[in-house]
PDB file of N, CA and C in Angstrom:
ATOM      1  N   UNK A   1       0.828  -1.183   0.000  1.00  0.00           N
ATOM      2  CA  UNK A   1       0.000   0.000   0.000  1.00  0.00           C
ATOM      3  C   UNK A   1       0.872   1.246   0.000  1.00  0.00           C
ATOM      4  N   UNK A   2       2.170   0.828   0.473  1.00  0.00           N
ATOM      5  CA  UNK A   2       2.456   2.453   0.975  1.00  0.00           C
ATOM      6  C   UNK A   2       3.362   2.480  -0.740  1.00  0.00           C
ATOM      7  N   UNK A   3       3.568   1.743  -1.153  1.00  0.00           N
ATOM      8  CA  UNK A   3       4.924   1.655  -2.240  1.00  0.00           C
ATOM      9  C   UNK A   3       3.646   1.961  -3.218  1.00  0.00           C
ATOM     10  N   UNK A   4       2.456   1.599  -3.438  1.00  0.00           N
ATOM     11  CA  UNK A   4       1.328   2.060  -4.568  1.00  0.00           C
ATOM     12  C   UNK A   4       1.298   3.784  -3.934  1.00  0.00           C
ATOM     13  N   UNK A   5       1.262   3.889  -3.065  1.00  0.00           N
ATOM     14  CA  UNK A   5       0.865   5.469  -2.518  1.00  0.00           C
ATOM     15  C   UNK A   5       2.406   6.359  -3.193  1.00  0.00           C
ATOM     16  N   UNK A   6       3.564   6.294  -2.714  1.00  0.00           N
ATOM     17  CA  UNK A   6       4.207   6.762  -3.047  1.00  0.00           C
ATOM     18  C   UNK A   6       4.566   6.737  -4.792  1.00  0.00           C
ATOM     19  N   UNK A   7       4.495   5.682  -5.182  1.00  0.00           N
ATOM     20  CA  UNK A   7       4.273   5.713  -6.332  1.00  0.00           C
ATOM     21  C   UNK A   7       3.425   6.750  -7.405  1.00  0.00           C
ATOM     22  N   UNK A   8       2.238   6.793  -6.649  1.00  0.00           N
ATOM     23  CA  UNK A   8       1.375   8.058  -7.284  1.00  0.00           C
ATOM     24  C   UNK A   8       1.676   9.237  -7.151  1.00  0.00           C
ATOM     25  N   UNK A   9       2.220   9.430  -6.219  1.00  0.00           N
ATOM     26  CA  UNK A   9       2.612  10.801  -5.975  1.00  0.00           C
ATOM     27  C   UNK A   9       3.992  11.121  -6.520  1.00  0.00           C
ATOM     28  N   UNK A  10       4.447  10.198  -6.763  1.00  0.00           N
ATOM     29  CA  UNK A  10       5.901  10.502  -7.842  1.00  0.00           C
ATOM     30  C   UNK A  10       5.379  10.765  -8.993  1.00  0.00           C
ATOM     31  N   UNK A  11       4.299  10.203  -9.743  1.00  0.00           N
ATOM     32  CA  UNK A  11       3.728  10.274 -10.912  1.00  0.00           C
ATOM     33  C   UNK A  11       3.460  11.297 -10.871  1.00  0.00           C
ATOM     34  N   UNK A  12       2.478  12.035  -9.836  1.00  0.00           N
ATOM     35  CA  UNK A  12       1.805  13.157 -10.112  1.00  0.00           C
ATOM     36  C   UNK A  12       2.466  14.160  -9.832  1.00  0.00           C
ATOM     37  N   UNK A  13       4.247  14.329  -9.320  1.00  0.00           N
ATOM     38  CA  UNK A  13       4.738  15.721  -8.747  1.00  0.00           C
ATOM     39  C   UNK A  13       5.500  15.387 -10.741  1.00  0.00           C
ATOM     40  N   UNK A  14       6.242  14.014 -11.186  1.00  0.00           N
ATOM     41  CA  UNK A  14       6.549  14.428 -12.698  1.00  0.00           C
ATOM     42  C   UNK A  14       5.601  14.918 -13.550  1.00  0.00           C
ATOM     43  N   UNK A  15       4.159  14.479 -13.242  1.00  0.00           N
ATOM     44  CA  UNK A  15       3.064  15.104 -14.349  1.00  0.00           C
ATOM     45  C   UNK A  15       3.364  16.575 -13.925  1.00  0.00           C
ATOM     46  N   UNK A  16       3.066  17.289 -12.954  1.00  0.00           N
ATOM     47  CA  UNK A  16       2.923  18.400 -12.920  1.00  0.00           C
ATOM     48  C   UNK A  16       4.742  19.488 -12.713  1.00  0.00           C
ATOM     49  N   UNK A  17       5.262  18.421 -12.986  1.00  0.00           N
ATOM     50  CA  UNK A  17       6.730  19.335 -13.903  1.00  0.00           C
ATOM     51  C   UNK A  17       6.386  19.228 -15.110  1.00  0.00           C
ATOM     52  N   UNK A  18       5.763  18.052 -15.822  1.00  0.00           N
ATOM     53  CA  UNK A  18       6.375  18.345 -17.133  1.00  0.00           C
ATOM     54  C   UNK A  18       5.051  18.691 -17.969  1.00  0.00           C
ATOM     55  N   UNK A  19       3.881  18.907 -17.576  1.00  0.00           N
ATOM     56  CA  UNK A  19       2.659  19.458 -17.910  1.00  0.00           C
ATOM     57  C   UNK A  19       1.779  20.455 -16.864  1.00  0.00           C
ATOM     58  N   UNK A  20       2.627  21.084 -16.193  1.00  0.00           N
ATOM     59  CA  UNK A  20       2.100  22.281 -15.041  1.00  0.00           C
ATOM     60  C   UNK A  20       0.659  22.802 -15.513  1.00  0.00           C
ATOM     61  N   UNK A  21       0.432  23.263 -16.472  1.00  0.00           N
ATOM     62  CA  UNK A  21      -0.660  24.301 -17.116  1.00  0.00           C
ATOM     63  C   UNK A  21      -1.983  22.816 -17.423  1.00  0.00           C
ATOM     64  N   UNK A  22      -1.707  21.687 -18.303  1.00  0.00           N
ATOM     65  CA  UNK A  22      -2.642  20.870 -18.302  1.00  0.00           C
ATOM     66  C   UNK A  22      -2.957  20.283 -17.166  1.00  0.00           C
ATOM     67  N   UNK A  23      -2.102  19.913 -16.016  1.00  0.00           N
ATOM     68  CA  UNK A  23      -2.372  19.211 -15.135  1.00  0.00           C
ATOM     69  C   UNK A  23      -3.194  20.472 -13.993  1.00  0.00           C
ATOM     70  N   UNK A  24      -3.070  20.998 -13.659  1.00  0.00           N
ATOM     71  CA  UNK A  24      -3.700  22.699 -13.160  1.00  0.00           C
ATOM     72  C   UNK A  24      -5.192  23.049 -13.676  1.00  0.00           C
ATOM     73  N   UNK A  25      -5.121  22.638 -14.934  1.00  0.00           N
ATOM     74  CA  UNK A  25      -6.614  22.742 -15.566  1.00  0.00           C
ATOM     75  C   UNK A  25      -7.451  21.865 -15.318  1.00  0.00           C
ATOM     76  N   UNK A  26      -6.906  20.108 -15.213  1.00  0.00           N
ATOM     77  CA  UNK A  26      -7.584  19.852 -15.100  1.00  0.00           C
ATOM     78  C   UNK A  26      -8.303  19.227 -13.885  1.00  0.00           C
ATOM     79  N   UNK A  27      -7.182  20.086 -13.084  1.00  0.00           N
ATOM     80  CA  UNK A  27      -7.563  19.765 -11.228  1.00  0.00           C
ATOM     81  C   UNK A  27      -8.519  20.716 -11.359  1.00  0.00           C
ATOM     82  N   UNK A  28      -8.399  21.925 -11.961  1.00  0.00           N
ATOM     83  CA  UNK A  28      -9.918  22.896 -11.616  1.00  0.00           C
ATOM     84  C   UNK A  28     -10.893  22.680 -12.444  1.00  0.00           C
ATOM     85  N   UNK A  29     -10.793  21.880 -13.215  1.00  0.00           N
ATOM     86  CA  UNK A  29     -12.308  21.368 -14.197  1.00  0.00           C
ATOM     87  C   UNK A  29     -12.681  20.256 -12.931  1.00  0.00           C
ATOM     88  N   UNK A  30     -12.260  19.295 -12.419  1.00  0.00           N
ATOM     89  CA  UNK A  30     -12.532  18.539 -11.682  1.00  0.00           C
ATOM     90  C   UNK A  30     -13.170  19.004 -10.233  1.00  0.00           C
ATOM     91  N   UNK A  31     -12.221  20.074  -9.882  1.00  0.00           N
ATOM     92  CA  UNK A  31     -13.282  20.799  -8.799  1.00  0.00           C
ATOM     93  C   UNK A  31     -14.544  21.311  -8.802  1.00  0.00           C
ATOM     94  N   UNK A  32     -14.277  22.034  -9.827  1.00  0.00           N
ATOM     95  CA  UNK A  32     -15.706  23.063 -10.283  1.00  0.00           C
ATOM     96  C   UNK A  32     -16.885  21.856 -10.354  1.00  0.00           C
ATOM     97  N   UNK A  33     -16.291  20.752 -11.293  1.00  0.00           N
ATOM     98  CA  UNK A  33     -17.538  20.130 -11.856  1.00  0.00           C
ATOM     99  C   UNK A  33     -18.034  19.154 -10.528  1.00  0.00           C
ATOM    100  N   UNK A  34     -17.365  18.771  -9.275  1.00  0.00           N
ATOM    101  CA  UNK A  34     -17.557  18.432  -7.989  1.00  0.00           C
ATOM    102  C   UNK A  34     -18.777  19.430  -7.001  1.00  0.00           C
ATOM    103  N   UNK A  35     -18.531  20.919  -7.214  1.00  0.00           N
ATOM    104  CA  UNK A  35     -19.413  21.428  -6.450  1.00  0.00           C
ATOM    105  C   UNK A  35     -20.689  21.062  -6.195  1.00  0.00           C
ATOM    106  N   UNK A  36     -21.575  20.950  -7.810  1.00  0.00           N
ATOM    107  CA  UNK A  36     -23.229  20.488  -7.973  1.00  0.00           C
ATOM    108  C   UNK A  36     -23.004  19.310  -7.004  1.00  0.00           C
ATOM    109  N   UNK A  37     -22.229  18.167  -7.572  1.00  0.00           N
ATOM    110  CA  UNK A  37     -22.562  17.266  -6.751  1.00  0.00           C
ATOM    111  C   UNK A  37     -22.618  17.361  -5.522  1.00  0.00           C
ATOM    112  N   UNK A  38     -21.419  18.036  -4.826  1.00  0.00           N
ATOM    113  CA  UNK A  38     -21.796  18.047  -3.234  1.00  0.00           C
ATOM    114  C   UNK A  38     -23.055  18.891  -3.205  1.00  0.00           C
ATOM    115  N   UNK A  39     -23.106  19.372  -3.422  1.00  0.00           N
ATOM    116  CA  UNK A  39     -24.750  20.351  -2.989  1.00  0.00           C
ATOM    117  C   UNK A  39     -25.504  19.671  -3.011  1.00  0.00           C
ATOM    118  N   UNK A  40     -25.812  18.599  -3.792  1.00  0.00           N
ATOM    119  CA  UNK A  40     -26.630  17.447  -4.027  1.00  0.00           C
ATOM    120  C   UNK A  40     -26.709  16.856  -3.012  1.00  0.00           C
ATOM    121  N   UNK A  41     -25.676  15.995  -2.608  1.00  0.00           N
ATOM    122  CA  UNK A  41     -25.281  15.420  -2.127  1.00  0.00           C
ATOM    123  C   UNK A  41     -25.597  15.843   0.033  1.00  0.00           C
ATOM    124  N   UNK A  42     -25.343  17.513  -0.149  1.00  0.00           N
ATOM    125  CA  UNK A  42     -25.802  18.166   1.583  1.00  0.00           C
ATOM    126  C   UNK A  42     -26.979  18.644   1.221  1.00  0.00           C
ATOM    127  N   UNK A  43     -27.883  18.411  -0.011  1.00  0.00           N
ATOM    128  CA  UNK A  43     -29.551  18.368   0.161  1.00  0.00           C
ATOM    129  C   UNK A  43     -29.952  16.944   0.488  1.00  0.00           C
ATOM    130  N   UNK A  44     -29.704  16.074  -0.125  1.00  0.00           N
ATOM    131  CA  UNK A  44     -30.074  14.673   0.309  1.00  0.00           C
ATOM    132  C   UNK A  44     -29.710  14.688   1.727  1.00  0.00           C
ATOM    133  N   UNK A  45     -28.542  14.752   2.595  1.00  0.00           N
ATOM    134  CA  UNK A  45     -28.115  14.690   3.681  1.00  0.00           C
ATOM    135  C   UNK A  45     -29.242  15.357   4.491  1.00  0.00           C
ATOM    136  N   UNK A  46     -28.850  16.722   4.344  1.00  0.00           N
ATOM    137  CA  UNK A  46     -30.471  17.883   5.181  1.00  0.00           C
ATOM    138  C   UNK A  46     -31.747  17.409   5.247  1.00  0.00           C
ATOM    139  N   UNK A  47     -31.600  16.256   3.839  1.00  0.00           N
ATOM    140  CA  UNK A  47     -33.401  15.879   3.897  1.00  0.00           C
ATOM    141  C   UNK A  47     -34.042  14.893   4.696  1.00  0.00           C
ATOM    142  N   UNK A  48     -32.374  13.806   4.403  1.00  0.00           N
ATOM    143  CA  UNK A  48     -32.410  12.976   5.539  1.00  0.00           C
ATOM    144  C   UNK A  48     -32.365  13.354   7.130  1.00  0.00           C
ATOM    145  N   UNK A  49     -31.530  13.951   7.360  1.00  0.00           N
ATOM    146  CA  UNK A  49     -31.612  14.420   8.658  1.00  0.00           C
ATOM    147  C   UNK A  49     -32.578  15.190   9.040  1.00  0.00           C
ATOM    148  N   UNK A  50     -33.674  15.757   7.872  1.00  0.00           N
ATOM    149  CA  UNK A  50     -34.976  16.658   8.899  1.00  0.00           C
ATOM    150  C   UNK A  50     -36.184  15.093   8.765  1.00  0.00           C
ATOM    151  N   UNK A  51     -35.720  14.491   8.126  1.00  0.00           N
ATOM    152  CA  UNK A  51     -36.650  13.403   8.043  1.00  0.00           C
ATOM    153  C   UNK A  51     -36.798  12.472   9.638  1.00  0.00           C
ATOM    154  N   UNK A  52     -35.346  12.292   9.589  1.00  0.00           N
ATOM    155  CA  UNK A  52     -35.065  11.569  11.744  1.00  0.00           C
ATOM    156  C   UNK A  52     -35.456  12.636  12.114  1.00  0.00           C
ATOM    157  N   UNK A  53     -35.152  13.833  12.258  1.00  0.00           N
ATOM    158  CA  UNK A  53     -35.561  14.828  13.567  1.00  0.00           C
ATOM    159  C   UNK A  53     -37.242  14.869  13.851  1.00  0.00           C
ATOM    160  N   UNK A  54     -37.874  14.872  12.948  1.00  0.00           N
ATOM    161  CA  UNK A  54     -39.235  14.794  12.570  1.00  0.00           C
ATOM    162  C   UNK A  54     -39.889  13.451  12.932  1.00  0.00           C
ATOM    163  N   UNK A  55     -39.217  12.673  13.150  1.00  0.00           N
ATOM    164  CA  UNK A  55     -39.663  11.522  13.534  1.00  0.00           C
ATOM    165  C   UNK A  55     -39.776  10.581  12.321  1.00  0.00           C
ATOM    166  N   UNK A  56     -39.592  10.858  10.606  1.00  0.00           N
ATOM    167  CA  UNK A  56     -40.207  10.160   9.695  1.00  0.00           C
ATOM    168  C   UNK A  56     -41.806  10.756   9.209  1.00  0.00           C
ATOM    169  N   UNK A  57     -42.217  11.474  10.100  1.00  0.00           N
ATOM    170  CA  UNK A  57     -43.613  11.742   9.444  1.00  0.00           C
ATOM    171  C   UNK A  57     -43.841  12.989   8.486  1.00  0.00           C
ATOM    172  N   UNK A  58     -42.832  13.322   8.192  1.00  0.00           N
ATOM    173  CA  UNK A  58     -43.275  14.246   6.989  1.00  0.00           C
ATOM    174  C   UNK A  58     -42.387  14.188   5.746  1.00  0.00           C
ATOM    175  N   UNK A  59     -43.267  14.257   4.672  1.00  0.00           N
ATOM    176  CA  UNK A  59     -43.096  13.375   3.010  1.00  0.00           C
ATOM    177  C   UNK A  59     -43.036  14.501   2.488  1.00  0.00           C
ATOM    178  N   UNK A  60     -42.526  14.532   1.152  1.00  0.00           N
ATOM    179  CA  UNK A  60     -42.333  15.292   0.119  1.00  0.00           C
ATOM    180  C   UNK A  60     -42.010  16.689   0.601  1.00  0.00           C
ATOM    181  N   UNK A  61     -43.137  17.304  -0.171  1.00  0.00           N
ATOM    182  CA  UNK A  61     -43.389  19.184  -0.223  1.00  0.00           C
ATOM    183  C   UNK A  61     -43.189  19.613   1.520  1.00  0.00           C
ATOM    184  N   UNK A  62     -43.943  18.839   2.037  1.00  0.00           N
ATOM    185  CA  UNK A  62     -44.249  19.185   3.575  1.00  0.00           C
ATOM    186  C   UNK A  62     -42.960  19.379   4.393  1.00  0.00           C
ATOM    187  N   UNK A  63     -41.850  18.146   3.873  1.00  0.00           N
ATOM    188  CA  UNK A  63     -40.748  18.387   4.703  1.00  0.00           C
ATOM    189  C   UNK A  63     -39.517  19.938   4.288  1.00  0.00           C
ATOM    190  N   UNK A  64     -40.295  20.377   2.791  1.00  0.00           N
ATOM    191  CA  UNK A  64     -39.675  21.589   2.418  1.00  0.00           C
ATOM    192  C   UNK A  64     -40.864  22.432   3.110  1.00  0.00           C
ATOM    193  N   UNK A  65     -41.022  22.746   3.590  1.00  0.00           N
ATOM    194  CA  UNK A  65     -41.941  24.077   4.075  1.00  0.00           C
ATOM    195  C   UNK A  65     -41.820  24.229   5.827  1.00  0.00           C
ATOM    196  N   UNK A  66     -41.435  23.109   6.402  1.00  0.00           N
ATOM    197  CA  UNK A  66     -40.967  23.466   7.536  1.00  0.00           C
ATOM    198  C   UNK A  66     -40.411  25.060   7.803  1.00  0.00           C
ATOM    199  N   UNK A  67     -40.122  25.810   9.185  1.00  0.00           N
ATOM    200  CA  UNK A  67     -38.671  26.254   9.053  1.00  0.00           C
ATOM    201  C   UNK A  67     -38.071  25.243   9.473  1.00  0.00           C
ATOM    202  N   UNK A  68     -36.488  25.957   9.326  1.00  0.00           N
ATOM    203  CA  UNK A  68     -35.498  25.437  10.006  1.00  0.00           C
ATOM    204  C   UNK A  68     -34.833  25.826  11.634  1.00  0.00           C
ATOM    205  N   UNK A  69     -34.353  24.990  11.919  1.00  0.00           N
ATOM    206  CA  UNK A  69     -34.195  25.573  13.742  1.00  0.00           C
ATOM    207  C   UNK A  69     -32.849  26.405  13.604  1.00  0.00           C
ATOM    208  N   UNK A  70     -33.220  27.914  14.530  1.00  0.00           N
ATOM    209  CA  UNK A  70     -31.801  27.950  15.083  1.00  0.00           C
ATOM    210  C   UNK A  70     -30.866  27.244  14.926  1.00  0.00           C
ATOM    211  N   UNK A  71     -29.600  28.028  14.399  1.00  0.00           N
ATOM    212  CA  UNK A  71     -28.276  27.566  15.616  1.00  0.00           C
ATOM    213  C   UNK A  71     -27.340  28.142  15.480  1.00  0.00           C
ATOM    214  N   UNK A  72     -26.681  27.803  16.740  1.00  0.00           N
ATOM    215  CA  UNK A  72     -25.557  28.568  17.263  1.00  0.00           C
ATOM    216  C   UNK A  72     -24.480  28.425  16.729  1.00  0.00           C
ATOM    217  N   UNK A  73     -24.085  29.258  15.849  1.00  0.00           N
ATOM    218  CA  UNK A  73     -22.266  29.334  15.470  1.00  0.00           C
ATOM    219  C   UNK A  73     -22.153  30.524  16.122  1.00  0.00           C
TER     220      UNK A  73
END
């Protein structure tokens, strides 16, 4: 495991000597195109979690029309 790990990361510090500008691009095409999904991904989460707090009893539309509770940061 550790000789596959280091391995990649030798690969990827020569990719990004000897292709800096492609390899750069396409870490930020890969990010960008990651965002939707997480958002997706912490609506499903939120929906699930107001679904337990709620006990399970509220479906669809209903569980969007709640508010939401306080909180403290």
């Amino acid at each position: 495991m550790c000789c596959r790990f280091s391995s990649l990361v030798v690969l990827l510090v020569a990719l990004l000597v000897s292709y800096p500008w492609e390899l750069l691009t396409a870490g930020t095409i890969a990010y960008l195109a990651g965002i939707p999904l997480a958002y997706m991904h912490y609506q499903k989460l939120e929906r699930t979690h107001l679904a337990a707090a709620s006990g399970g009893l509220l479906h669809g539309s209903d569980a969007e029309e709640t508010e939401r509770p306080n909180r403290l940061n």
